[in-house]
C-alpha atoms as a PDB file:
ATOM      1  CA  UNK A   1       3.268  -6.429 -22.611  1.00  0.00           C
ATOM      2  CA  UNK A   2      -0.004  -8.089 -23.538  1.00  0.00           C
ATOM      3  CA  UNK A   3      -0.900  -9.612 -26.848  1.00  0.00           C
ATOM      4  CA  UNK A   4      -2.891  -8.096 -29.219  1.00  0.00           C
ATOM      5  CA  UNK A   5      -6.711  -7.784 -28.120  1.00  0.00           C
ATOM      6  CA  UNK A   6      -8.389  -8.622 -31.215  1.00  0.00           C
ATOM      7  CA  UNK A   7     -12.250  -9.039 -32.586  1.00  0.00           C
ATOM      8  CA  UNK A   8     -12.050 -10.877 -35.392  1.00  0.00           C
ATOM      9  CA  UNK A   9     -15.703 -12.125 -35.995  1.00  0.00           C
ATOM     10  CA  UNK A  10     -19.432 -12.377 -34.524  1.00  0.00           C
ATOM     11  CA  UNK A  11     -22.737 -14.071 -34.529  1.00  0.00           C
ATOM     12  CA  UNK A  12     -24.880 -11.668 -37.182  1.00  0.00           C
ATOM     13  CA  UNK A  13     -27.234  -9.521 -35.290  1.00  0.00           C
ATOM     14  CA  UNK A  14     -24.789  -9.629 -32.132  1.00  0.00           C
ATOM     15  CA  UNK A  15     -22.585  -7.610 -30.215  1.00  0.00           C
ATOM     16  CA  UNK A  16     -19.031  -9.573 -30.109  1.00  0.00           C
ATOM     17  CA  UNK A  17     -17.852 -11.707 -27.342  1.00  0.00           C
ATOM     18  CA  UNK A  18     -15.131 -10.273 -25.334  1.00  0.00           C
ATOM     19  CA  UNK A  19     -11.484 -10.998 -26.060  1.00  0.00           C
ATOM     20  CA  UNK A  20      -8.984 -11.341 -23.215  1.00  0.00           C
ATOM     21  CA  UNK A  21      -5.031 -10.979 -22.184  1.00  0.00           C
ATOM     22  CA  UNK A  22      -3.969 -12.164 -18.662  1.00  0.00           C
ATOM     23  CA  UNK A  23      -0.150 -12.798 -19.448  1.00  0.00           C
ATOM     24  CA  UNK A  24       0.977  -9.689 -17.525  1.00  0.00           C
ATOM     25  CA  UNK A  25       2.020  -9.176 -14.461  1.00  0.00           C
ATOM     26  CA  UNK A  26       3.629  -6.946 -11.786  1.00  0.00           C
ATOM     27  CA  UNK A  27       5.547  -6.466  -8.688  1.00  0.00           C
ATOM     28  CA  UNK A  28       4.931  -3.917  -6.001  1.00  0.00           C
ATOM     29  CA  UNK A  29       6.507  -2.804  -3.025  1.00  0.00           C
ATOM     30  CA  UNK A  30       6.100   0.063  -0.718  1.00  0.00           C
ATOM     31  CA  UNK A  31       7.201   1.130   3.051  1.00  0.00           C
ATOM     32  CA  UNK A  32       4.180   3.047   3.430  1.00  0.00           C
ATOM     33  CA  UNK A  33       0.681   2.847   4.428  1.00  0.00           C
ATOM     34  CA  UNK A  34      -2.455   3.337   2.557  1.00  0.00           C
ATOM     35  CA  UNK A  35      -1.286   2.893  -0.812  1.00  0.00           C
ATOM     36  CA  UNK A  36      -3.287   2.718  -3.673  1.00  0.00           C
ATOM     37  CA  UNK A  37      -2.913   2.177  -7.697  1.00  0.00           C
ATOM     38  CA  UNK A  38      -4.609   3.728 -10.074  1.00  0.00           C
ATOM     39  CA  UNK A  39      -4.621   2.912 -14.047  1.00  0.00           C
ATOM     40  CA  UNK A  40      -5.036   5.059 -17.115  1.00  0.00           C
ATOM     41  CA  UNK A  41      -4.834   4.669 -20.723  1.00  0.00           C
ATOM     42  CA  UNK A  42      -2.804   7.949 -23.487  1.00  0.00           C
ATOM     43  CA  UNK A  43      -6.229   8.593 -25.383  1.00  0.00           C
ATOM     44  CA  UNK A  44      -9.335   7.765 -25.522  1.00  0.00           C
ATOM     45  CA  UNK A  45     -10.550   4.945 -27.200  1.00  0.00           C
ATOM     46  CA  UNK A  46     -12.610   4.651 -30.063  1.00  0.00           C
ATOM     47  CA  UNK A  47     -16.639   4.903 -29.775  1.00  0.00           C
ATOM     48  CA  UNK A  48     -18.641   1.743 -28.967  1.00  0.00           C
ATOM     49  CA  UNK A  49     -15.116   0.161 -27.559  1.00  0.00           C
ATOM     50  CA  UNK A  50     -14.040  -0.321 -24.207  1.00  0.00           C
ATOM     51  CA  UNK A  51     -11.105  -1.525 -23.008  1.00  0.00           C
ATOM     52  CA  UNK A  52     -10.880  -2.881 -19.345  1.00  0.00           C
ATOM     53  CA  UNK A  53      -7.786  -3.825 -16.726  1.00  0.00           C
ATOM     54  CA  UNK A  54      -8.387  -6.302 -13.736  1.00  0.00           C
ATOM     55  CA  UNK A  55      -5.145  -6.419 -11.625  1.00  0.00           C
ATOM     56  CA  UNK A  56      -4.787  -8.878  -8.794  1.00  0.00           C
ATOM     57  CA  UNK A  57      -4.172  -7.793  -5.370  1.00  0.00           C
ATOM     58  CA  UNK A  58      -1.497  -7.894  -3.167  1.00  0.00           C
ATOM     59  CA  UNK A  59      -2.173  -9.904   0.600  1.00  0.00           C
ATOM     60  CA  UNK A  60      -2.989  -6.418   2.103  1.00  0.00           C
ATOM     61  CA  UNK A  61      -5.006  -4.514  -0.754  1.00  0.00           C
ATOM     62  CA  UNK A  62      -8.376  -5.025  -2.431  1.00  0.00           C
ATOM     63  CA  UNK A  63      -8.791  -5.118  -6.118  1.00  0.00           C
ATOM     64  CA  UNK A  64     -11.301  -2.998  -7.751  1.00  0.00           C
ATOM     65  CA  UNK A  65     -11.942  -5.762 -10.118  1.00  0.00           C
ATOM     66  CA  UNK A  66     -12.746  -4.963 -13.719  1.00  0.00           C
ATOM     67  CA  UNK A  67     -12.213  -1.073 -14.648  1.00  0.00           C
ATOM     68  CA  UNK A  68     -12.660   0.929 -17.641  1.00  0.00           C
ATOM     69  CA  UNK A  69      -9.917   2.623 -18.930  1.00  0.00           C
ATOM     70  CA  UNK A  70      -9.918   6.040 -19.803  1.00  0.00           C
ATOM     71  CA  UNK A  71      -7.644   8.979 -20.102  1.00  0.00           C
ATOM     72  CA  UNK A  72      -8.727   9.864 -16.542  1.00  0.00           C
ATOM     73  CA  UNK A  73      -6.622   7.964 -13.562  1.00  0.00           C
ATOM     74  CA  UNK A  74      -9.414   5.406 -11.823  1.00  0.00           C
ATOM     75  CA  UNK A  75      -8.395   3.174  -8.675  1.00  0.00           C
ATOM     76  CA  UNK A  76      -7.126  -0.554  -9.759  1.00  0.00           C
ATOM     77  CA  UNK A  77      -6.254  -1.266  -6.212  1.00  0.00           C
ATOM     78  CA  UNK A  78      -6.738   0.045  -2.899  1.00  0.00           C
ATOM     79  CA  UNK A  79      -6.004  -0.304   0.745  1.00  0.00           C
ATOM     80  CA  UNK A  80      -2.406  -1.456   0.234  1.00  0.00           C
ATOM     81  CA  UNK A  81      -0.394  -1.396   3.095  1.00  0.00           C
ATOM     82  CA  UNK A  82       3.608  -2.069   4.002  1.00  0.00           C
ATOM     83  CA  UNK A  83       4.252  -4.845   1.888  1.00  0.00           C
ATOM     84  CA  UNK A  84       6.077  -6.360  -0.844  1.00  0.00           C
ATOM     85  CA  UNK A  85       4.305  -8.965  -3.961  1.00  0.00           C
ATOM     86  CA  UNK A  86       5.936  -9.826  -7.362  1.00  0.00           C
ATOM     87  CA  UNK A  87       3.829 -11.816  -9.778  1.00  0.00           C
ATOM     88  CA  UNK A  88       0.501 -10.191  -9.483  1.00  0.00           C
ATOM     89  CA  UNK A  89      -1.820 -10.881 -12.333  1.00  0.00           C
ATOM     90  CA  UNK A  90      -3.057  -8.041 -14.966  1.00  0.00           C
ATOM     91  CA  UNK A  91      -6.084  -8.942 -16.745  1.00  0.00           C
ATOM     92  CA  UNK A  92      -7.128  -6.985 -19.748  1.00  0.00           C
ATOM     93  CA  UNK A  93     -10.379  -6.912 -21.622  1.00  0.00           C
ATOM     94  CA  UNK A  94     -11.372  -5.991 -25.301  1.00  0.00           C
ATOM     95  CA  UNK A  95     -15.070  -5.160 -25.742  1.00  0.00           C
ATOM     96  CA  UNK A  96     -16.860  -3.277 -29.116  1.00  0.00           C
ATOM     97  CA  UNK A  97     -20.544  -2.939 -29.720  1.00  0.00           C
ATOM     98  CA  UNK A  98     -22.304  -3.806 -33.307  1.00  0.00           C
ATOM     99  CA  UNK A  99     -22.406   0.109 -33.987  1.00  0.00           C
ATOM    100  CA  UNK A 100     -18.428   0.151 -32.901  1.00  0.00           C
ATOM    101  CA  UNK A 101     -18.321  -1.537 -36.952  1.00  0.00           C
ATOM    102  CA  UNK A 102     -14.600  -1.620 -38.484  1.00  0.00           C
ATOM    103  CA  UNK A 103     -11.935  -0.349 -36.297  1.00  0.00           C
ATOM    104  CA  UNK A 104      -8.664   0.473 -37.554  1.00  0.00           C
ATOM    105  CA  UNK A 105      -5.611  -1.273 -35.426  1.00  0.00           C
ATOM    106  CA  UNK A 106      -3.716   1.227 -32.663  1.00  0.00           C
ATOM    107  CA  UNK A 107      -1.825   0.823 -29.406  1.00  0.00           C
ATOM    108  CA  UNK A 108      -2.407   2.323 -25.850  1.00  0.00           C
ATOM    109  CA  UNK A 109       0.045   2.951 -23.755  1.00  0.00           C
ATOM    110  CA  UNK A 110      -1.706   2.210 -19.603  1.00  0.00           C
ATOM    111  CA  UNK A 111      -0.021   4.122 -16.897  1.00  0.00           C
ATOM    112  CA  UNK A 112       0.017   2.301 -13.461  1.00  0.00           C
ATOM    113  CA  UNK A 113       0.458   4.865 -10.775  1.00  0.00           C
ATOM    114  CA  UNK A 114       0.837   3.947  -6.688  1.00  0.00           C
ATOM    115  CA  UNK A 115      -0.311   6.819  -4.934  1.00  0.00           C
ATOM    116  CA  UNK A 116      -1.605   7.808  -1.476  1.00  0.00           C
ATOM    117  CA  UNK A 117      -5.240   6.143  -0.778  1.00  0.00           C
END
C-alpha cells in the first residue's frame, strides 16, 4: 500500500504542488499474448482533485505513463506479451486546485485488472 498522499500547505494565490508515492510495486505474469492492464479507482474523487497512477512496464509492454483515475477502467499498460516481471514500480500522484479548498481525509481502493489488449 502507498502512504498517505497529503497537501498540507501552498504558496497564497497558488494551486498546490503535487505530492507523490512510488513505494509500490507489482509482479505480473501471463502465458498469453496481448495483454494489457487497466486501473480504476471505487468512487470518484472529490472536485478540483485528481489522483493519478504511473506503473512501470514490463520488458515486453509499454506504459501509458501518468493516468487519471476514475471509476471507469483506463489502460496503465499495454502490449504485454508472454512474460514474467516482479518488482515493477507504481507511481501515484496527488493533485487539488485552489477552488478544491479543505478536503476531508478518505481512502480509495485502485483495482488493477490484466485483460486482453
Amino acid at each position: 500500500d502507498p502512504a498517505a498522499l497529503n497537501i498540507t500547505s501552498t504558496t497564497a494565490g497558488s494551486d498546490p504542488a503535487t505530492v507523490t508515492d512510488a513505494t509500490t510495486t507489482y509482479n505480473i505474469s501471463t502465458n498469453q499474448t496481448n495483454r494489457k492492464i487497466t486501473a480504476a479507482i471505487n468512487t470518484a474523487m472529490p472536485s478540483g482533485t485528481t489522483l493519478t497512477i504511473t506503473m512501470a512496464a514490463p520488458t515486453s509492454g509499454v506504459s501509458a505513463g501518468a493516468v487519471t483515475l476514475s471509476a471507469t477502467a483506463a489502460d496503465a499498460v499495454t502490449s504485454i506479451d508472454t512474460e514474467a516481471a516482479s518488482s515493477k514500480t507504481i507511481t501515484y500522484g496527488f493533485t487539488a486546485t485552489m477552488a478544491a479548498g479543505v478536503i476531508s481525509s478518505a481512502s480509495k481502493t485502485v483495482t488493477l485488472t490484466i485483460t486482453a489488449g
